[in-house]
PDB file of N, CA and C in Angstrom:
ATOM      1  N   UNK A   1     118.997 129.219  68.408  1.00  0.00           N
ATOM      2  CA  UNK A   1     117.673 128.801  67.988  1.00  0.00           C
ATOM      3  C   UNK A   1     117.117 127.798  69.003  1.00  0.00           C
ATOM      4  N   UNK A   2     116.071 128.118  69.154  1.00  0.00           N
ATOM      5  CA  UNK A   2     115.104 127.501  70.323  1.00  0.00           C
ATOM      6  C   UNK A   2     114.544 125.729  69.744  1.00  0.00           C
ATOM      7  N   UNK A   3     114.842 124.756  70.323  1.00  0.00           N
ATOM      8  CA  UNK A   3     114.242 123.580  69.581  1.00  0.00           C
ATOM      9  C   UNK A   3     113.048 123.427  69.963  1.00  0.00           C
ATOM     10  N   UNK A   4     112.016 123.001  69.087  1.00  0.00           N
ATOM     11  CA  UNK A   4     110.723 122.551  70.006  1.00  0.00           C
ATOM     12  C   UNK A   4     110.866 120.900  69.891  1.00  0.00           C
ATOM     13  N   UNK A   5     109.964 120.162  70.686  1.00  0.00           N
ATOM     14  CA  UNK A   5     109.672 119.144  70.659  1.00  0.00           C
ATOM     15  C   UNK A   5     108.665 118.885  70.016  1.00  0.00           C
ATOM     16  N   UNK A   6     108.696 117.206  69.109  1.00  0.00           N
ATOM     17  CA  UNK A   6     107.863 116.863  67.845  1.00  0.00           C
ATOM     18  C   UNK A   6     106.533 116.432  69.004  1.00  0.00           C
ATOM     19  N   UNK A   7     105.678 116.425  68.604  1.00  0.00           N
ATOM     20  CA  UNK A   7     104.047 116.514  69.261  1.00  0.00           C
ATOM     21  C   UNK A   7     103.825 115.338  68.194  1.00  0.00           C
ATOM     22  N   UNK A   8     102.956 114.271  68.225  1.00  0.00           N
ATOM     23  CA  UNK A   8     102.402 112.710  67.865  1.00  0.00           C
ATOM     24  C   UNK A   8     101.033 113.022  67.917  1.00  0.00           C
ATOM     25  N   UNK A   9     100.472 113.595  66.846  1.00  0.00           N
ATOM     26  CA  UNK A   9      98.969 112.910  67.071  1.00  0.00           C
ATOM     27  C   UNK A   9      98.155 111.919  66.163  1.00  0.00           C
ATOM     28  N   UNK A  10      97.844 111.571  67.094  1.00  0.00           N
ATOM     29  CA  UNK A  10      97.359 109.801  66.258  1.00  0.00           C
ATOM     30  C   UNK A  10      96.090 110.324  65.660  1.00  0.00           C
ATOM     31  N   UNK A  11      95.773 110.067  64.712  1.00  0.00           N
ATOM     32  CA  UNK A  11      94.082 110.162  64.123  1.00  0.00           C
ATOM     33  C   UNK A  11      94.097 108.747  63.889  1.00  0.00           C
ATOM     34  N   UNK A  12      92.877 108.281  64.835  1.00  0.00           N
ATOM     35  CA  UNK A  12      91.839 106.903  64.258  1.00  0.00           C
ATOM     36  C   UNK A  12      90.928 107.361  63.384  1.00  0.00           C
ATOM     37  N   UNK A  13      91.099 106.271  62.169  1.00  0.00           N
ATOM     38  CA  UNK A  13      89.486 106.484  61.219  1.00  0.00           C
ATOM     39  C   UNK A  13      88.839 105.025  60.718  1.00  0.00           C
ATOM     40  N   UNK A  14      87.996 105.001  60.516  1.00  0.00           N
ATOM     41  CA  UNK A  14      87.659 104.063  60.070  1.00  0.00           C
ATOM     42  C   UNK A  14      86.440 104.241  58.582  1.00  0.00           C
ATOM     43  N   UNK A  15      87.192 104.341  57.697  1.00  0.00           N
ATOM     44  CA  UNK A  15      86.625 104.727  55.968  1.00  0.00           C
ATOM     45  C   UNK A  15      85.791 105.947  55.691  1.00  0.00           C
ATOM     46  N   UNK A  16      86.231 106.780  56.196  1.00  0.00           N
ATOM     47  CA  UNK A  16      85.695 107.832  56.303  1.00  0.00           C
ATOM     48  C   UNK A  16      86.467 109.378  56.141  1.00  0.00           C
ATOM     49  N   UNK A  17      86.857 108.867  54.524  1.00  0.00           N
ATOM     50  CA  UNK A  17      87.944 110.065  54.474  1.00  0.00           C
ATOM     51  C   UNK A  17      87.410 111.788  54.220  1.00  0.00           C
ATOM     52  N   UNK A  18      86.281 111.695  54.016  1.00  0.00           N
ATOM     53  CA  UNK A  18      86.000 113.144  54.141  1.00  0.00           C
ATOM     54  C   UNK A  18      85.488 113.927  55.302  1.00  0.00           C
ATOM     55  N   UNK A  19      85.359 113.140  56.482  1.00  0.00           N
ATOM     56  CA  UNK A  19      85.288 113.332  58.354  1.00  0.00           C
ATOM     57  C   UNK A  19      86.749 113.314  58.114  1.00  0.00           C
ATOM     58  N   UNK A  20      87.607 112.474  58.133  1.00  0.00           N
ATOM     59  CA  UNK A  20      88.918 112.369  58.254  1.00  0.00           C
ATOM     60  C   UNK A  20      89.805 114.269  57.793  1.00  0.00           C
ATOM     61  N   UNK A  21      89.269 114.570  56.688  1.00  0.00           N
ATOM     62  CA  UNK A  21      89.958 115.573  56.450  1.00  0.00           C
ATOM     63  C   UNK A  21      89.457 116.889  57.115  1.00  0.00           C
ATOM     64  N   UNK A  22      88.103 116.964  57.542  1.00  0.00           N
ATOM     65  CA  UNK A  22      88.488 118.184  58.435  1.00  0.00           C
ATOM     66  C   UNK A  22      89.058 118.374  59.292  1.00  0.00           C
ATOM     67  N   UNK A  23      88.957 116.815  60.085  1.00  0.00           N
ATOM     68  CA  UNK A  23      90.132 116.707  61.441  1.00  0.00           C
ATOM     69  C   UNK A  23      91.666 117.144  60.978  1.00  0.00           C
ATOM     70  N   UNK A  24      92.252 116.312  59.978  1.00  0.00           N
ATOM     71  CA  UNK A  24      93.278 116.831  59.554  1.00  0.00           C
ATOM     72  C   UNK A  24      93.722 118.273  59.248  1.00  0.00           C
ATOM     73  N   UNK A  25      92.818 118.741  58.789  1.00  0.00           N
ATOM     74  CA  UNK A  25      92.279 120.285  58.524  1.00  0.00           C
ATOM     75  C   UNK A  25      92.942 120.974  59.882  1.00  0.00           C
ATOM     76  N   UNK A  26      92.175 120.998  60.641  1.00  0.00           N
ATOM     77  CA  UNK A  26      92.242 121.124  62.229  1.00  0.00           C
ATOM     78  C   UNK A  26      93.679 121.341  62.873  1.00  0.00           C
ATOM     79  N   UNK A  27      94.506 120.095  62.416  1.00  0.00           N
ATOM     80  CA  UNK A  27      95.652 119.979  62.882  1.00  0.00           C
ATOM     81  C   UNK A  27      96.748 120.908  62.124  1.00  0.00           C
ATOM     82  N   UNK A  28      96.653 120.992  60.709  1.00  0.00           N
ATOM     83  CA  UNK A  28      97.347 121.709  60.055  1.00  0.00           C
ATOM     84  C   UNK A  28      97.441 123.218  60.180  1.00  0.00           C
ATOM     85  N   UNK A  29      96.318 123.379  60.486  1.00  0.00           N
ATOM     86  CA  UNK A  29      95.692 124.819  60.954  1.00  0.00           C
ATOM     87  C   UNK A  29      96.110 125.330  61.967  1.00  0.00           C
ATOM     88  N   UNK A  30      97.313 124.769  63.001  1.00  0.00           N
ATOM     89  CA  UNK A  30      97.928 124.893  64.578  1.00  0.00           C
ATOM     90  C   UNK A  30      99.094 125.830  64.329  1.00  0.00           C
ATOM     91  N   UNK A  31      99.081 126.755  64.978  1.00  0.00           N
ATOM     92  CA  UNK A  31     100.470 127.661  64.996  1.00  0.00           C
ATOM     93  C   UNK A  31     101.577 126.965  65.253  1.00  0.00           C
ATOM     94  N   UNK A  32     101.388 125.672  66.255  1.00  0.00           N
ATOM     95  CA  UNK A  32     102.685 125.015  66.463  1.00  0.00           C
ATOM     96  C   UNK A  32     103.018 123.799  65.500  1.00  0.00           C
ATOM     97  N   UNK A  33     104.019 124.041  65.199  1.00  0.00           N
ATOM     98  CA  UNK A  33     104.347 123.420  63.457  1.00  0.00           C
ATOM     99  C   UNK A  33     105.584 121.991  63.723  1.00  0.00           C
ATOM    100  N   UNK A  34     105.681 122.144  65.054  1.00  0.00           N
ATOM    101  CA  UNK A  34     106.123 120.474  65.101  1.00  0.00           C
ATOM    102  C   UNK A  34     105.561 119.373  65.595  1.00  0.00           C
ATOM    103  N   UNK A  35     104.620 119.092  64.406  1.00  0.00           N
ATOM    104  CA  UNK A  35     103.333 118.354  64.530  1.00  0.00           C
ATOM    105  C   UNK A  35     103.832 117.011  63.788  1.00  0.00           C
ATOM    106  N   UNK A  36     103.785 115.763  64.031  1.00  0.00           N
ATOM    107  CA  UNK A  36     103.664 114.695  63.163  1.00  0.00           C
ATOM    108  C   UNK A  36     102.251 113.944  63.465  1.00  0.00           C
ATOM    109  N   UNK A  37     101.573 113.847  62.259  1.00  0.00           N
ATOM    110  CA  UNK A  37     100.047 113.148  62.229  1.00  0.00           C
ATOM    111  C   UNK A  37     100.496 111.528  61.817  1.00  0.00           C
ATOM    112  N   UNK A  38      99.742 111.103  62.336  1.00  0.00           N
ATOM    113  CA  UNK A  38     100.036 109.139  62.490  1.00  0.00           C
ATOM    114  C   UNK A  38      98.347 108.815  62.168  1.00  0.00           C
ATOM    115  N   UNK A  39      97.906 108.897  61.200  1.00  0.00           N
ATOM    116  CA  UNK A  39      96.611 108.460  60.663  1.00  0.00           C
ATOM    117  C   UNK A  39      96.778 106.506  60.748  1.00  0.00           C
ATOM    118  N   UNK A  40      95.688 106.207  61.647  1.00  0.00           N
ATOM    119  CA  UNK A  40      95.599 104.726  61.397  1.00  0.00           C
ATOM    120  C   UNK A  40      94.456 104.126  61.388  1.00  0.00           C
ATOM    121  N   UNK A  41      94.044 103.916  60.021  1.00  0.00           N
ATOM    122  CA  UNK A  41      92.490 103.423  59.553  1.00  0.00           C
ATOM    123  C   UNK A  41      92.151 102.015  59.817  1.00  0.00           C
ATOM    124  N   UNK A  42      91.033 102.078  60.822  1.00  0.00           N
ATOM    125  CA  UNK A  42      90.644 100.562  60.858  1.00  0.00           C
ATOM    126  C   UNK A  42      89.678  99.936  59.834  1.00  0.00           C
ATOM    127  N   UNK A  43      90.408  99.031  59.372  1.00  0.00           N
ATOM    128  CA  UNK A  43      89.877  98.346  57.784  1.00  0.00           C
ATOM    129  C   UNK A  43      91.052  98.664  57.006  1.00  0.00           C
ATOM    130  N   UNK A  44      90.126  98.566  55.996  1.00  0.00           N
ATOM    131  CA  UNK A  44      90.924  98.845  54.121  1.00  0.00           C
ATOM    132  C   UNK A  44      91.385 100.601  54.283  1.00  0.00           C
ATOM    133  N   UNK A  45      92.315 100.254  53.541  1.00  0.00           N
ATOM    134  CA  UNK A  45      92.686 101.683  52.941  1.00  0.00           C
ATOM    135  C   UNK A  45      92.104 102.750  52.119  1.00  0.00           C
ATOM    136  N   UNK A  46      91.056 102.970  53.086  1.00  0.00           N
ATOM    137  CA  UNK A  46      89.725 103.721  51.951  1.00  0.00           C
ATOM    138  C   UNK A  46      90.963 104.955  52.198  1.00  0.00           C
ATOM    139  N   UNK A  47      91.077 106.043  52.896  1.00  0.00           N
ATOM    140  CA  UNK A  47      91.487 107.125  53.034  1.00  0.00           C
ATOM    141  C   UNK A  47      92.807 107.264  52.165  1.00  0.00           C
ATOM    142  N   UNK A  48      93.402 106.352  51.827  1.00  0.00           N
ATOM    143  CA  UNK A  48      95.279 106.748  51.578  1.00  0.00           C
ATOM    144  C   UNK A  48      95.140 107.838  50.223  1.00  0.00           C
ATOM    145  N   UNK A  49      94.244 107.312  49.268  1.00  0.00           N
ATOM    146  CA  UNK A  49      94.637 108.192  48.382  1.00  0.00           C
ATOM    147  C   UNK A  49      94.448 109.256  48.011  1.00  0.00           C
ATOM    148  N   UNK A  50      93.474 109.595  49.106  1.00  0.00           N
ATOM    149  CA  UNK A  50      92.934 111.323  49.750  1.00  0.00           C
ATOM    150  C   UNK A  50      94.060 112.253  50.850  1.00  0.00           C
ATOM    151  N   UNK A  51      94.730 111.149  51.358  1.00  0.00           N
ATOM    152  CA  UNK A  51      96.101 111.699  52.140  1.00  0.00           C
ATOM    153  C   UNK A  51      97.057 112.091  51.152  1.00  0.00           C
ATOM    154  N   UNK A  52      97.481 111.163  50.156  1.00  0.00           N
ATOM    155  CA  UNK A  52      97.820 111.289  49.027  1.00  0.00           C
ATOM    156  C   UNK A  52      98.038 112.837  48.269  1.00  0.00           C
ATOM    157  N   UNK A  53      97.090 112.829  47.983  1.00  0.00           N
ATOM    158  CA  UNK A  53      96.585 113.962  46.671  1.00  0.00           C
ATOM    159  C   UNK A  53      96.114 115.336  47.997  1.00  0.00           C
ATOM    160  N   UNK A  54      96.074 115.297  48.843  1.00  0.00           N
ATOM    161  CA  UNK A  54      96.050 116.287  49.558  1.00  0.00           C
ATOM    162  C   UNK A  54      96.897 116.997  50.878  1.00  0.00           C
ATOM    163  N   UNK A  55      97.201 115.714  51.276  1.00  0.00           N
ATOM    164  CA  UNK A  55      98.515 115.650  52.265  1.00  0.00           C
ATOM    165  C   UNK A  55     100.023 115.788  51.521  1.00  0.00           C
ATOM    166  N   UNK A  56     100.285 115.273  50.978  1.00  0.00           N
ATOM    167  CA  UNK A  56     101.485 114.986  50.418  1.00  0.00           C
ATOM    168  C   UNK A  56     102.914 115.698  50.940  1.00  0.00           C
ATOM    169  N   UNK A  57     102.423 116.904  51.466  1.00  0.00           N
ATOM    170  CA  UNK A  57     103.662 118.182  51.856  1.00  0.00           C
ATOM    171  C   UNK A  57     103.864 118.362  53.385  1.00  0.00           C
ATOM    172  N   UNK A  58     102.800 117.544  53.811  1.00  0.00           N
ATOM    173  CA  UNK A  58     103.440 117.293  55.884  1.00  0.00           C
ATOM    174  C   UNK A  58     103.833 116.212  56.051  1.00  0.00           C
ATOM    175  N   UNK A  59     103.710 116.657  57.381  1.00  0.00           N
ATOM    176  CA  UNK A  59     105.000 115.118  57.947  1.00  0.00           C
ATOM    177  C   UNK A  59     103.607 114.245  58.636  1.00  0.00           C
ATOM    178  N   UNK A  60     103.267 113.102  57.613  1.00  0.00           N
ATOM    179  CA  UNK A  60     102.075 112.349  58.256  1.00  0.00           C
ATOM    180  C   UNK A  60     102.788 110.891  57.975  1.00  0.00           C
ATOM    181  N   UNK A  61     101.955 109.708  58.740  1.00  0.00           N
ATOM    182  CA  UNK A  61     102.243 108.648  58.413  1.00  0.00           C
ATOM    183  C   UNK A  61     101.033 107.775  58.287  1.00  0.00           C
ATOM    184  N   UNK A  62     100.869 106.953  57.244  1.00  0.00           N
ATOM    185  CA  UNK A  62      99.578 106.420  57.172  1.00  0.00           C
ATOM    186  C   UNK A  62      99.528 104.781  57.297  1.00  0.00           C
ATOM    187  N   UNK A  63      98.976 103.962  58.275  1.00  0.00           N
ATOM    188  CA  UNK A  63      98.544 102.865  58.622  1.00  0.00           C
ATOM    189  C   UNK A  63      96.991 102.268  58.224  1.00  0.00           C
ATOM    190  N   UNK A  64      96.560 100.920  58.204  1.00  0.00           N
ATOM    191  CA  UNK A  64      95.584 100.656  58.196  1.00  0.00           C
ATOM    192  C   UNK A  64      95.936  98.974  58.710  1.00  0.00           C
ATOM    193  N   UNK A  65      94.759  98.589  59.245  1.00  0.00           N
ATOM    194  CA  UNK A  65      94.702  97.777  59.641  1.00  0.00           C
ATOM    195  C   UNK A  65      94.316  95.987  59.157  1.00  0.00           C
ATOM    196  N   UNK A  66      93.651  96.567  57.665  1.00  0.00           N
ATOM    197  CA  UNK A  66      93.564  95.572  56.385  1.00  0.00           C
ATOM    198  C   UNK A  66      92.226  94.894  57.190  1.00  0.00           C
ATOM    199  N   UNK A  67      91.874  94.383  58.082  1.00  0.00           N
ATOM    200  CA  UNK A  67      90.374  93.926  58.406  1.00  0.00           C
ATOM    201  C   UNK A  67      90.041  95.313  59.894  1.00  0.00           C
ATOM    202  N   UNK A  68      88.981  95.084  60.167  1.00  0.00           N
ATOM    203  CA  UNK A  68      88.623  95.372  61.164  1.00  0.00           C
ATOM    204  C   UNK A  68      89.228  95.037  63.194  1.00  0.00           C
ATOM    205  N   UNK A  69      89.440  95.548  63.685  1.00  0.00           N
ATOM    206  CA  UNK A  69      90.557  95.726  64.361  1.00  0.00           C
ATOM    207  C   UNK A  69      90.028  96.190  66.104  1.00  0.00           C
ATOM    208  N   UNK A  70      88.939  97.278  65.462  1.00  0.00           N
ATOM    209  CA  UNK A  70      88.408  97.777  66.483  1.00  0.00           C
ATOM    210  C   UNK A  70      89.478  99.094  67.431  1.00  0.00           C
ATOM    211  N   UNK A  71      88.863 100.146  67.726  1.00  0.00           N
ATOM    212  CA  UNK A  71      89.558 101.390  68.112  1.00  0.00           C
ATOM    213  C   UNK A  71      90.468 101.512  69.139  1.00  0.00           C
ATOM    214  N   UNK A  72      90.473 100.742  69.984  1.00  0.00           N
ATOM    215  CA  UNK A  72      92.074 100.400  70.846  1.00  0.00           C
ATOM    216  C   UNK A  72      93.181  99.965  70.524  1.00  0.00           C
ATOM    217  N   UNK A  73      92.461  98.900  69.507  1.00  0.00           N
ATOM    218  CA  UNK A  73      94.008  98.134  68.386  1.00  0.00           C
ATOM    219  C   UNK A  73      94.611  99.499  67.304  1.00  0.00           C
ATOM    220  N   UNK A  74      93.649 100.205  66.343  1.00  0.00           N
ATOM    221  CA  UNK A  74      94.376 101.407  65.998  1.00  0.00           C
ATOM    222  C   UNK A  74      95.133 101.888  67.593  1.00  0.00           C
ATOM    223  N   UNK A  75      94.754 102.473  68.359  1.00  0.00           N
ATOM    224  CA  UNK A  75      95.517 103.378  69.086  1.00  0.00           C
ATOM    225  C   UNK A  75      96.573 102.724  69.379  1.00  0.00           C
ATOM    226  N   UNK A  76      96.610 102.121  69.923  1.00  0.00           N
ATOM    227  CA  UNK A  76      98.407 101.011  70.254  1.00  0.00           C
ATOM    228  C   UNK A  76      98.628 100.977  68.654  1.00  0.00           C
ATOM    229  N   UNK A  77      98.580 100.755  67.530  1.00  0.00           N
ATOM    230  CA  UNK A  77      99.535 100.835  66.621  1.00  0.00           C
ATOM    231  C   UNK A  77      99.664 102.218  66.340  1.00  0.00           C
ATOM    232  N   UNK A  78      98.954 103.451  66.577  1.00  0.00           N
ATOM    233  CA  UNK A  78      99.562 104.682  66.397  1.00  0.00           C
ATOM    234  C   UNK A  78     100.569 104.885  67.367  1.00  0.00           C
ATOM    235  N   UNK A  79     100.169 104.562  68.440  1.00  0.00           N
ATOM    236  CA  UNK A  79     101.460 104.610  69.259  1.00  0.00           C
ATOM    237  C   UNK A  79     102.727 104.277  69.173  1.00  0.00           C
ATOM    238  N   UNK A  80     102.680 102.893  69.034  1.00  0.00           N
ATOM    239  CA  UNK A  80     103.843 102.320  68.651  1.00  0.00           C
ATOM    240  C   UNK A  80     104.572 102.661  67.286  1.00  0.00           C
ATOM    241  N   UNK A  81     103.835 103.340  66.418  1.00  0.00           N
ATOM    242  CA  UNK A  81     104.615 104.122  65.254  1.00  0.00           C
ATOM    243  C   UNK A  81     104.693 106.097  65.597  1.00  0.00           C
ATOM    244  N   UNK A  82     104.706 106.348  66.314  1.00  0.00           N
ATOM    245  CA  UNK A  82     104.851 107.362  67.012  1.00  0.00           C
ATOM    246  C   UNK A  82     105.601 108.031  66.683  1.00  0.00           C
ATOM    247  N   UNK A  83     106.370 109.013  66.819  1.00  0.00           N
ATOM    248  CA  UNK A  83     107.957 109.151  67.363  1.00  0.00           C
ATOM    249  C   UNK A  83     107.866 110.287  68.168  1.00  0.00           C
ATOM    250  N   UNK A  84     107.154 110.992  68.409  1.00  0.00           N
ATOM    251  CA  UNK A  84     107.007 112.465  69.654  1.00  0.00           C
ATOM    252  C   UNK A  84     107.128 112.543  70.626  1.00  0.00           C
ATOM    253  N   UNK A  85     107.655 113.426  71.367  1.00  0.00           N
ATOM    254  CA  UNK A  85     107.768 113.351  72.988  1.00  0.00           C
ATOM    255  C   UNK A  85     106.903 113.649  73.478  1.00  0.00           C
ATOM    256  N   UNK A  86     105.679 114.125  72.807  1.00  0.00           N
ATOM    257  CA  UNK A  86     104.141 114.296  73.322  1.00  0.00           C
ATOM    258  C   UNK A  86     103.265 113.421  72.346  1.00  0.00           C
ATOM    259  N   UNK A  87     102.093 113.159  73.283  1.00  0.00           N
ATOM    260  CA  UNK A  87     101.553 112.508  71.897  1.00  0.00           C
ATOM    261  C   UNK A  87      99.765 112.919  72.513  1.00  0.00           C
ATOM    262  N   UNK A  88      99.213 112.810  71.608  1.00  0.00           N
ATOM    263  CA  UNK A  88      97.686 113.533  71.709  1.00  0.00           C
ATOM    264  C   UNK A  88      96.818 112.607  70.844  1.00  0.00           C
ATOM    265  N   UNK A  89      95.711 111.726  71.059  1.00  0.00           N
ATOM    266  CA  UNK A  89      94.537 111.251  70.679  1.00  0.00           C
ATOM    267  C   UNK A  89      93.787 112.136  69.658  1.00  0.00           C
ATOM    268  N   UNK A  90      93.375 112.209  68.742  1.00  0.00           N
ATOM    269  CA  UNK A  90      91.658 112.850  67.925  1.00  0.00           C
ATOM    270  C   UNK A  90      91.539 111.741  66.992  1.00  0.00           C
ATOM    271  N   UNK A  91      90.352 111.578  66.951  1.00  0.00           N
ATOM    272  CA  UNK A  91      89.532 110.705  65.941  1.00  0.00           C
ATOM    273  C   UNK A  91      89.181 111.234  64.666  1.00  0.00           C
ATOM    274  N   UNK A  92      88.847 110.978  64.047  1.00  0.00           N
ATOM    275  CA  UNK A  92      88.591 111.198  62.526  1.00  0.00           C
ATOM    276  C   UNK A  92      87.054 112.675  62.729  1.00  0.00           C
ATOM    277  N   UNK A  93      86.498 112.170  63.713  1.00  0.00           N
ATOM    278  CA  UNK A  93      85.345 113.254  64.000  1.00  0.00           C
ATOM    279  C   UNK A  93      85.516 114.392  64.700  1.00  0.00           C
ATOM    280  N   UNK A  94      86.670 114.643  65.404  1.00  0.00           N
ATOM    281  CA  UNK A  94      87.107 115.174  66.522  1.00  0.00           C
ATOM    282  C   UNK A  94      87.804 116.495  65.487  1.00  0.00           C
ATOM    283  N   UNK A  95      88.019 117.836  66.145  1.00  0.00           N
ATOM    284  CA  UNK A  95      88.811 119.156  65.731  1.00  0.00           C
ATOM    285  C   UNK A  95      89.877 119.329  66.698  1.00  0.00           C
ATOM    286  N   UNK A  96      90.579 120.025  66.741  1.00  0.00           N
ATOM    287  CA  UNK A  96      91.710 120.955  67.661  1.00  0.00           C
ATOM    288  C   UNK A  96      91.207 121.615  67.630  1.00  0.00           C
TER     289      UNK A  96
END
């Protein structure tokens, strides 16, 4: 059996969980299935309980930043909670 390598993609959002889920949409929708999503919301935790009740069955990880943070500070903490040997940027507005 052939291993693939886990792929990291970070989604930045900032309270905007129904932009947030088509992106997610997007990602789930990929033939290649060793995907880990690293969602990290700048602010409050508007999105978690829409990851929640709709995510629940992939391999995601969800962050927030509790105040405002600004979109470079998400990306270094998606990073740094990472774990992929690839890792790929999309924003909450952004598709695959």
């Amino acid at each position: 059996m052939k291993e693939y390598p886990l792929v990291s993609i970070i989604v930045r959002t900032c309270g905007r969980p129904k932009v947030l889920k088509r992106a997610l949409e997007s990602i789930v929708n990929q033939d290649y299935k060793e995907i880990e999503i690293v969602v990290i919301e700048d602010g409050s935790n508007v999105s978690e309980e829409m990851l929640k009740q709709t995510y629940g069955d992939i391999n995601y990880q969800y962050f927030h930043t509790e105040s405002k943070k600004g979109r470079g500070v998400a990306g270094n903490i998606g990073l740094e909670k990472s774990k992929g040997v690839y890792l790929n940027f999309l924003d909450d507005d952004d598709r695959l």
